[in-house]
C-alpha atoms as a PDB file:
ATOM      1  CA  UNK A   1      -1.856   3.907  -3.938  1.00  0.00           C
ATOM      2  CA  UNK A   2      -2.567   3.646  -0.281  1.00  0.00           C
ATOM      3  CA  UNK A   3      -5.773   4.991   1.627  1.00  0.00           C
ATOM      4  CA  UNK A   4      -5.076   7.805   3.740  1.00  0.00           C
ATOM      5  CA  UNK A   5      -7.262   9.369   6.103  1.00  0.00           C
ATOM      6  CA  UNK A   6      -6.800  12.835   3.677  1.00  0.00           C
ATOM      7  CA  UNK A   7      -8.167  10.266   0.574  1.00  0.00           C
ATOM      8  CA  UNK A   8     -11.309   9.202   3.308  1.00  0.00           C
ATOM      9  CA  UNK A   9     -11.896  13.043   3.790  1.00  0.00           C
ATOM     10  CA  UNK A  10     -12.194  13.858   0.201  1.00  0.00           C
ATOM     11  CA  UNK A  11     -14.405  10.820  -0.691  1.00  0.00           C
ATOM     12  CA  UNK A  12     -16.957  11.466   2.544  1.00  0.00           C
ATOM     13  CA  UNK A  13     -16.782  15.581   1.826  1.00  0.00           C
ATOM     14  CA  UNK A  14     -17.427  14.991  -1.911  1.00  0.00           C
ATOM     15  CA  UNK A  15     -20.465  12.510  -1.619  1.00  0.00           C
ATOM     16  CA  UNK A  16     -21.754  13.964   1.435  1.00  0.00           C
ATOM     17  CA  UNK A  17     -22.636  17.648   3.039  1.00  0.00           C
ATOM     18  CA  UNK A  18     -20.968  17.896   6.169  1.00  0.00           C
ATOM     19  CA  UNK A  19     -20.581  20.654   8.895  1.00  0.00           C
ATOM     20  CA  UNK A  20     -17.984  18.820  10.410  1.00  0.00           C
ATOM     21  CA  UNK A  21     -15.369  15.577   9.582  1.00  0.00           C
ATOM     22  CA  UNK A  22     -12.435  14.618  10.656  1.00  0.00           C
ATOM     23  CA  UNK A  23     -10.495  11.345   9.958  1.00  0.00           C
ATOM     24  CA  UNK A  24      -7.639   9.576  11.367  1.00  0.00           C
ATOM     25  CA  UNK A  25      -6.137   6.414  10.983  1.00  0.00           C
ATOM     26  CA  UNK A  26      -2.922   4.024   9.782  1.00  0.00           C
ATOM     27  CA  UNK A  27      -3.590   3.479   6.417  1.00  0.00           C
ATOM     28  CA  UNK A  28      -5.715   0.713   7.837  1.00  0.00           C
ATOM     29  CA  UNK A  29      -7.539   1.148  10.458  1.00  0.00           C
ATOM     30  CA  UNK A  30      -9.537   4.659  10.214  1.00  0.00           C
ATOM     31  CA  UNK A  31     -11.766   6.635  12.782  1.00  0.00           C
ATOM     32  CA  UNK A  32     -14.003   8.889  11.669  1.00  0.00           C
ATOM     33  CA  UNK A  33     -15.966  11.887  12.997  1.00  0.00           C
ATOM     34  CA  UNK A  34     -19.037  12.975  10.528  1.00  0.00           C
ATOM     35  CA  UNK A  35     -21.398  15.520  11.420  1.00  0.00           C
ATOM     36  CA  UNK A  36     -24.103  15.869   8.836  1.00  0.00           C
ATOM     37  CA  UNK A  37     -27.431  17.481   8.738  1.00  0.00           C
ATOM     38  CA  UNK A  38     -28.639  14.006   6.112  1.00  0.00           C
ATOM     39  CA  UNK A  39     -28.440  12.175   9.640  1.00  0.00           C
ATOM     40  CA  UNK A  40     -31.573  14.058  10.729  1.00  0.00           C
ATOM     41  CA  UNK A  41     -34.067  11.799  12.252  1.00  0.00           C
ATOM     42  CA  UNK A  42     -31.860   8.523  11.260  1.00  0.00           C
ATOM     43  CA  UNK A  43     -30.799   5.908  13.046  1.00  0.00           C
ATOM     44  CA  UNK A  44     -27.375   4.480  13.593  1.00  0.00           C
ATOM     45  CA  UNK A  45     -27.942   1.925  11.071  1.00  0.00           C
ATOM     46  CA  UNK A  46     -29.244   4.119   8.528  1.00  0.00           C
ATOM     47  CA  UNK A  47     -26.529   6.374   9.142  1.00  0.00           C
ATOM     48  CA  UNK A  48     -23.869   4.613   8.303  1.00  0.00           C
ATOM     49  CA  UNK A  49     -25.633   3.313   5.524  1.00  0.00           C
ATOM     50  CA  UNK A  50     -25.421   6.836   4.203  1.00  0.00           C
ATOM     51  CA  UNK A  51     -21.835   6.936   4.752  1.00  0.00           C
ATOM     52  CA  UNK A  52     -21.237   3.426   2.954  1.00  0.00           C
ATOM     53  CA  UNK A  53     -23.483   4.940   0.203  1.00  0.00           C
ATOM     54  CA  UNK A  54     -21.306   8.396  -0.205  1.00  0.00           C
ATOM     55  CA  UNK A  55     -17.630   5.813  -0.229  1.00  0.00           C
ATOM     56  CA  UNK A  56     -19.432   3.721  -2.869  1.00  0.00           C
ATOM     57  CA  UNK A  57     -17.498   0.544  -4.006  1.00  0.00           C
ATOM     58  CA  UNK A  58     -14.017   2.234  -1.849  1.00  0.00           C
ATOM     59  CA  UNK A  59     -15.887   0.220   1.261  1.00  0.00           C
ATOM     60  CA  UNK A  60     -14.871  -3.087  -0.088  1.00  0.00           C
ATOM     61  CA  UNK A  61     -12.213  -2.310  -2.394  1.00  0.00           C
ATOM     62  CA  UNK A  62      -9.625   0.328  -0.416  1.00  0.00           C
ATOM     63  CA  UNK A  63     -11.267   0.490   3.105  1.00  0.00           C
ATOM     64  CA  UNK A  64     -10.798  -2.469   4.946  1.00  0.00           C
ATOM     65  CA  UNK A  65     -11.854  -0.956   8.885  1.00  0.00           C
ATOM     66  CA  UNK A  66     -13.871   2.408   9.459  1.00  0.00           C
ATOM     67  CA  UNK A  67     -15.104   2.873  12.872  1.00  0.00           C
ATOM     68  CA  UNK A  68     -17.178   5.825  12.624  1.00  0.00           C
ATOM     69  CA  UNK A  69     -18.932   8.387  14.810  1.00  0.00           C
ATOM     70  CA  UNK A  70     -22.300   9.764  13.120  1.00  0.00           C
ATOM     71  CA  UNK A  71     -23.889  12.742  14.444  1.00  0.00           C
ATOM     72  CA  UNK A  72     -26.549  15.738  13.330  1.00  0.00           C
ATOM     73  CA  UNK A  73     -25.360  19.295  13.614  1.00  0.00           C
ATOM     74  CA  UNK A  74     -27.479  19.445  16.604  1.00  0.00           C
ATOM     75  CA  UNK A  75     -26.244  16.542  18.360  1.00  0.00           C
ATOM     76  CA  UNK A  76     -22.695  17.533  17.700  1.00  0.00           C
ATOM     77  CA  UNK A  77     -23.477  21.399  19.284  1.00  0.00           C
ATOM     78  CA  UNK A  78     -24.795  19.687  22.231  1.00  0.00           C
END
């Protein structure tokens, strides 16, 4: 089955609480937008680390290129 950016969605929004995501892509290349209040007082590094952490083994095995835009609900108000 191919990756979609609807199959990203479900994966991020089931292993991780977020205010706000969106995802977009071509099945693969993906873009993501994740707002998350787990970001809190992380930095970029660690943040994606969290989002590598919530797509589990799916980073190597289904999703080849995810450029994605971590922010905290505050950051993403402002």
């Amino acid at each position: 089955m191919a990756t979609t950016p609807e199959l990203i969605h479900g994966y991020l929004s089931a292993g991780l609480e977020c205010t706000h995501l969106t995802v977009n892509g071509d099945g693969q290349h993906f873009e993501a937008v994740i707002v998350s209040p787990a970001f809190v007082g992380k930095r970029s590094i660690q943040r994606h680390q969290i989002v590598y952490a919530a797509l589990g083994d799916r980073m190597r095995e289904e999703i080849h290129a995810l450029s994605m835009k971590t922010l905290t609900p505050e950051e993403f108000k402002g």
